[in-house]
N, C-alpha and C. Protein backbone atom coordinates (compact mmCIF):
# COMPACT_ATOMS: atom_id res chain seq x y z
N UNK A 1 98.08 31.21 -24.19
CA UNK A 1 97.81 32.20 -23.16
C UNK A 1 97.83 33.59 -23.80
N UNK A 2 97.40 34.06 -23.53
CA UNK A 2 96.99 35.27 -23.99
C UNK A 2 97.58 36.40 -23.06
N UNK A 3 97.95 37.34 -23.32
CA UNK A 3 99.18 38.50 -22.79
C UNK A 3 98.31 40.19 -22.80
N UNK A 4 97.82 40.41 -21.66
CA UNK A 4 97.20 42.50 -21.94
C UNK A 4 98.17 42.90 -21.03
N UNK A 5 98.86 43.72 -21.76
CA UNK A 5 99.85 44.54 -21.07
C UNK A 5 98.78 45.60 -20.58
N UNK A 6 99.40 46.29 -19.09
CA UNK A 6 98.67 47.58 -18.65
C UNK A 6 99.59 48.83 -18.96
N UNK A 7 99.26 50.03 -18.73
CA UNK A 7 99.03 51.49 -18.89
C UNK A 7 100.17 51.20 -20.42
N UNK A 8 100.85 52.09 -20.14
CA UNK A 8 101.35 51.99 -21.69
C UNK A 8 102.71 51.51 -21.88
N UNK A 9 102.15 49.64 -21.42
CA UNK A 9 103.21 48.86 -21.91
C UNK A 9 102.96 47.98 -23.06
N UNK A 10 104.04 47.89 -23.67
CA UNK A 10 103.63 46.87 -25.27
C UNK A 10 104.48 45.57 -25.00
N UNK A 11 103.93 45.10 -25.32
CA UNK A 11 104.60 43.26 -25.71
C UNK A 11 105.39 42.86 -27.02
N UNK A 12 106.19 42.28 -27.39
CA UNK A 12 107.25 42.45 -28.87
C UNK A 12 107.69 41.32 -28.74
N UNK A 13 108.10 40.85 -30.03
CA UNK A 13 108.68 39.77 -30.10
C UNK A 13 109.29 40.32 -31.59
N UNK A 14 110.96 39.76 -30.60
CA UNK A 14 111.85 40.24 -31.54
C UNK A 14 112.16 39.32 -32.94
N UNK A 15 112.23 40.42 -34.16
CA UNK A 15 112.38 39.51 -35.37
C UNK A 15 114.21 39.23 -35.48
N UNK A 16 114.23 38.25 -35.55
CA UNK A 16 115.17 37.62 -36.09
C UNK A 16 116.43 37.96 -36.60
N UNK A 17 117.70 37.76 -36.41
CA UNK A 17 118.99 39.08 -36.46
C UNK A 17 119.66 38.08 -37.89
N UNK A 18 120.33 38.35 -38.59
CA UNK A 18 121.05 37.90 -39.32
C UNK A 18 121.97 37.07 -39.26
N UNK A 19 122.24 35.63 -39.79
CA UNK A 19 123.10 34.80 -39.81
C UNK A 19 124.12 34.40 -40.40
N UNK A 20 123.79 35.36 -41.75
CA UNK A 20 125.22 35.76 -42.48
C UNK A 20 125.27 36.95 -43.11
N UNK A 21 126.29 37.41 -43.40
CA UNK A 21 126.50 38.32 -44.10
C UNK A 21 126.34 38.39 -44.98
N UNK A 22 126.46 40.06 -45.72
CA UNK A 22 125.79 40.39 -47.34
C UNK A 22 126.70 39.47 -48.08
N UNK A 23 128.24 39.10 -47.53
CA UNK A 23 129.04 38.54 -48.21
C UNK A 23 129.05 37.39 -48.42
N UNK A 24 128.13 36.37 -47.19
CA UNK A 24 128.32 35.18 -47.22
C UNK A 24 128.78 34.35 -46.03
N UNK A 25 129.40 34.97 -45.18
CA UNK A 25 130.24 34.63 -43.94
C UNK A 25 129.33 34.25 -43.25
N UNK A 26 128.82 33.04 -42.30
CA UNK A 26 128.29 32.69 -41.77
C UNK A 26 128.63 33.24 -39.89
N UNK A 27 128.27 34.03 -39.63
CA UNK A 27 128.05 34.65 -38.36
C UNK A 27 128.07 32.91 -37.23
N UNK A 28 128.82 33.33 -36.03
CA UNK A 28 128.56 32.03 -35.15
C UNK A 28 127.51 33.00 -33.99
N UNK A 29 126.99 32.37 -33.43
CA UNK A 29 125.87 33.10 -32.28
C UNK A 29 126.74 34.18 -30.86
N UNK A 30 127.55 34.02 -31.02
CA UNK A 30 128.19 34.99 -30.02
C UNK A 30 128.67 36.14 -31.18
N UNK A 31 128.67 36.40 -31.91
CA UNK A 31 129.38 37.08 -33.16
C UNK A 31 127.60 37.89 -33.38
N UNK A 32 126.54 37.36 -33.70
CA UNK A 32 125.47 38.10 -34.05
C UNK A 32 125.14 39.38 -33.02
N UNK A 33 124.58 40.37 -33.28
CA UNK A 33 124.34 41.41 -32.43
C UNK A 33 123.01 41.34 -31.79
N UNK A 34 122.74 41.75 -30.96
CA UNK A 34 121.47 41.44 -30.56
C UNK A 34 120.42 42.18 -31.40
N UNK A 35 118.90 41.79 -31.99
CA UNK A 35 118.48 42.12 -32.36
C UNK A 35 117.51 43.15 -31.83
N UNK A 36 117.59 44.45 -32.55
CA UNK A 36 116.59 45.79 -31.77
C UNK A 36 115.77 45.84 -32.60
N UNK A 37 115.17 44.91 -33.47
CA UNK A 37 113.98 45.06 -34.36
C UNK A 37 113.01 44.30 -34.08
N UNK A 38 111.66 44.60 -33.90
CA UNK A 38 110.78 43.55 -32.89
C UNK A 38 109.35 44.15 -33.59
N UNK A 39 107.98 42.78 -33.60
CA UNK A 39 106.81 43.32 -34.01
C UNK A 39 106.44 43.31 -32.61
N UNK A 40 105.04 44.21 -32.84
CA UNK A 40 104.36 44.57 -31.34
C UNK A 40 103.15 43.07 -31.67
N UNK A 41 103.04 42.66 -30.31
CA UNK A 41 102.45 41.74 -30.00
C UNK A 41 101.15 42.01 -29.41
N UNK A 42 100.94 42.94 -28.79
CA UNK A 42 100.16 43.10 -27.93
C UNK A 42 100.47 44.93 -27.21
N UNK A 43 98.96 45.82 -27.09
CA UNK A 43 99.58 46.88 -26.51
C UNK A 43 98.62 47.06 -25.60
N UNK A 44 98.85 48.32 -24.61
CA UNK A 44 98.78 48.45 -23.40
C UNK A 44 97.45 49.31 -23.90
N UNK A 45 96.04 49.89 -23.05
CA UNK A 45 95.62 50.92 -23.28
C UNK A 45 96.11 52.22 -23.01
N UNK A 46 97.09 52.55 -22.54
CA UNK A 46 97.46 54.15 -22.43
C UNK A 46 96.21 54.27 -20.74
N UNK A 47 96.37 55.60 -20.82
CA UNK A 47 96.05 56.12 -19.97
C UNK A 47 97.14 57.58 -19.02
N UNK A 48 96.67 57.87 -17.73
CA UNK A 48 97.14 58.91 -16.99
C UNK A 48 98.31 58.25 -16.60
N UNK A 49 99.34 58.48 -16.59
CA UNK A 49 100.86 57.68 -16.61
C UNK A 49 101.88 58.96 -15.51
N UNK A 50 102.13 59.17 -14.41
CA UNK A 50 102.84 60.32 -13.94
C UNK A 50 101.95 61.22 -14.25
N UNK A 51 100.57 61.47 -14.05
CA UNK A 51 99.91 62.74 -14.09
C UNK A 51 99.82 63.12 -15.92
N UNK A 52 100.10 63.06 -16.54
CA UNK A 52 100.53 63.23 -18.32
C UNK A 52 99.69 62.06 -18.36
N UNK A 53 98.66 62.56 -20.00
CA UNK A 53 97.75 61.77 -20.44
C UNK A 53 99.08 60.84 -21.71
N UNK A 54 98.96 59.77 -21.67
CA UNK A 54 99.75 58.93 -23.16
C UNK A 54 99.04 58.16 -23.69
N UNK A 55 99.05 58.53 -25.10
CA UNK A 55 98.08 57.99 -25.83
C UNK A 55 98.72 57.24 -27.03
N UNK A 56 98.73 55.69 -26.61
CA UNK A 56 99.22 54.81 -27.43
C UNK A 56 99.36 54.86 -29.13
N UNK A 57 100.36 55.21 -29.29
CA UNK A 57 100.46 55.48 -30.93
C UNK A 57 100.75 54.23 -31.77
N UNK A 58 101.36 53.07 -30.97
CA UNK A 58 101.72 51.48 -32.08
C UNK A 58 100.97 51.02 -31.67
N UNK A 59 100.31 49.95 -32.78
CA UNK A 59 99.34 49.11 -33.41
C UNK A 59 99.83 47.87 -33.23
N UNK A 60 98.86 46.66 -32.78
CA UNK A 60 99.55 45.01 -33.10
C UNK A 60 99.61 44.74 -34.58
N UNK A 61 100.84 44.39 -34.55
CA UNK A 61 101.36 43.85 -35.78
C UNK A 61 102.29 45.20 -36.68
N UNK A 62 103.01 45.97 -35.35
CA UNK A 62 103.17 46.93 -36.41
C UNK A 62 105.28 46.69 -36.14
N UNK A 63 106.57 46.70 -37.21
CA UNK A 63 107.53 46.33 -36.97
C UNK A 63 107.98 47.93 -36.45
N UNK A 64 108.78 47.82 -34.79
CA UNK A 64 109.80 48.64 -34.52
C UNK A 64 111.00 48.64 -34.43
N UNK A 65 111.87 49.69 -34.02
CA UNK A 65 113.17 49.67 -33.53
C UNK A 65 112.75 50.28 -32.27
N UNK A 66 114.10 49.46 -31.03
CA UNK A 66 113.99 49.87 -29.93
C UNK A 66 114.85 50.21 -29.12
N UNK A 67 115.38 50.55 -27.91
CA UNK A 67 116.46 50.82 -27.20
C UNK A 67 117.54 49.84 -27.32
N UNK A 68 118.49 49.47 -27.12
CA UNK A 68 118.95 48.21 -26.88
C UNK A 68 119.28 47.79 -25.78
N UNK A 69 118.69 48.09 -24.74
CA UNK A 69 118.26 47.41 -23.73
C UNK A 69 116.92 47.75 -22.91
N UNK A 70 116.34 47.78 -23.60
CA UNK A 70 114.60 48.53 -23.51
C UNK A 70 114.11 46.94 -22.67
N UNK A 71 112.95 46.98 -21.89
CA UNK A 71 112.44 45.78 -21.19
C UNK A 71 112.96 44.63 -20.74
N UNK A 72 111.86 44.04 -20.38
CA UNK A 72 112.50 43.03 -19.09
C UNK A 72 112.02 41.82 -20.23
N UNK A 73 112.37 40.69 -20.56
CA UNK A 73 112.28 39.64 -21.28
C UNK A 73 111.62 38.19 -20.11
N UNK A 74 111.12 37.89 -21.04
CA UNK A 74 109.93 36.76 -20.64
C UNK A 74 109.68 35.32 -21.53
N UNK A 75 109.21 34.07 -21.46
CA UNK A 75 109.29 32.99 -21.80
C UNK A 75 107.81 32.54 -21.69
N UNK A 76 107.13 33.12 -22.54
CA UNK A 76 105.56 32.58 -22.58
C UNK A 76 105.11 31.53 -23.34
N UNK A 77 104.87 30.58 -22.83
CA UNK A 77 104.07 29.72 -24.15
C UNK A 77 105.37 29.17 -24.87
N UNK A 78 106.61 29.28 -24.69
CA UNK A 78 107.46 28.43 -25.18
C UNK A 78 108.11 29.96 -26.14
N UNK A 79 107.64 31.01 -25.86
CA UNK A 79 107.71 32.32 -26.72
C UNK A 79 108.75 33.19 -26.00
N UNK A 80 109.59 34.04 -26.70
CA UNK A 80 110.09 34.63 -25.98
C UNK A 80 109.45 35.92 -26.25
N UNK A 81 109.30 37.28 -25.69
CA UNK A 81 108.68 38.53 -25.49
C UNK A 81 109.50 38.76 -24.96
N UNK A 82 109.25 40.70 -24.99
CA UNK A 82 109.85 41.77 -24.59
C UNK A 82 108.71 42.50 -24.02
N UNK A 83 108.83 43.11 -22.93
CA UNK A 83 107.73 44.25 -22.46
C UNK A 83 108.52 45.31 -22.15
N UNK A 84 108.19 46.61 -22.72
CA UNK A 84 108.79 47.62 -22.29
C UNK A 84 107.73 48.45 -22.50
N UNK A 85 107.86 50.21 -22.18
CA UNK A 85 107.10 51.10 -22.14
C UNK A 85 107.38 51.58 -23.69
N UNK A 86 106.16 51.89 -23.82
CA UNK A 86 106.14 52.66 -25.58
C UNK A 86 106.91 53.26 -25.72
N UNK A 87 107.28 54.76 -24.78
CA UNK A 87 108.35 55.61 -24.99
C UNK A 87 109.93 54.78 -25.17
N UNK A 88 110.14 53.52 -24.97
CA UNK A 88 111.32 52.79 -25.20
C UNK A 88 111.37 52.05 -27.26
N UNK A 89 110.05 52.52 -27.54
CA UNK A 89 110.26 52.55 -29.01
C UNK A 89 110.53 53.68 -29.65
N UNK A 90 111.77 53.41 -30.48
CA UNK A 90 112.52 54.19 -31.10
C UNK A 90 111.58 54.93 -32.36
N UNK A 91 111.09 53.95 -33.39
CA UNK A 91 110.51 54.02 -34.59
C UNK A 91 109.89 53.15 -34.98
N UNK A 92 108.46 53.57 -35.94
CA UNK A 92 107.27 52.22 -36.63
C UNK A 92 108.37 52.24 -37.77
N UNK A 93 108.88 50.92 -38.38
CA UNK A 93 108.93 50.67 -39.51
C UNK A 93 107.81 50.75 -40.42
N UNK A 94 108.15 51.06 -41.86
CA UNK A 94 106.88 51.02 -42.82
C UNK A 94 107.14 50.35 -43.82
């Protein structure tokens, strides 16, 4: 299934949080932090948003950081996603 977010919402799917430490310690799943690092999946076209023109600045396939509790979470396709508004991305990784 295929996912178009509208005005300027993006789709993410979060990468993967760490399972052990630099040291070795194997993290148990209540112990891991939630992960705020996510690629964009899919983006919104922008448009007139509250009267203010926004003009989509992330790209599919591009890695961010995000709020940590930015969007509403979803179960697509056996997938999990994030949709939130662009302004809820922090930074493009490079």
């Amino acid at each position: 299934m295929n996912i178009k977010p509208l005005f300027d919402k993006v789709v993410v799917k979060k990468v993967e949080s760490e399972e052990t430490t630099k040291s070795g310690i194997v993290l148990l799943a209540k112990d891991q932090e939630k992960p705020q690092m996510a690629e964009i999946i899919a983006v919104g076209p922008g448009g007139v948003i509250d009267g203010n023109e926004v003009k989509m600045v992330v790209k599919v396939g591009d890695k961010v950081l995000y709020s940590k509790y930015a969007g509403s979470e979803f179960k697509i396709d056996g997938q999990e996603v994030t949709i939130m508004r662009q302004s809820d991305v922090l930074a493009i990784l490079e």
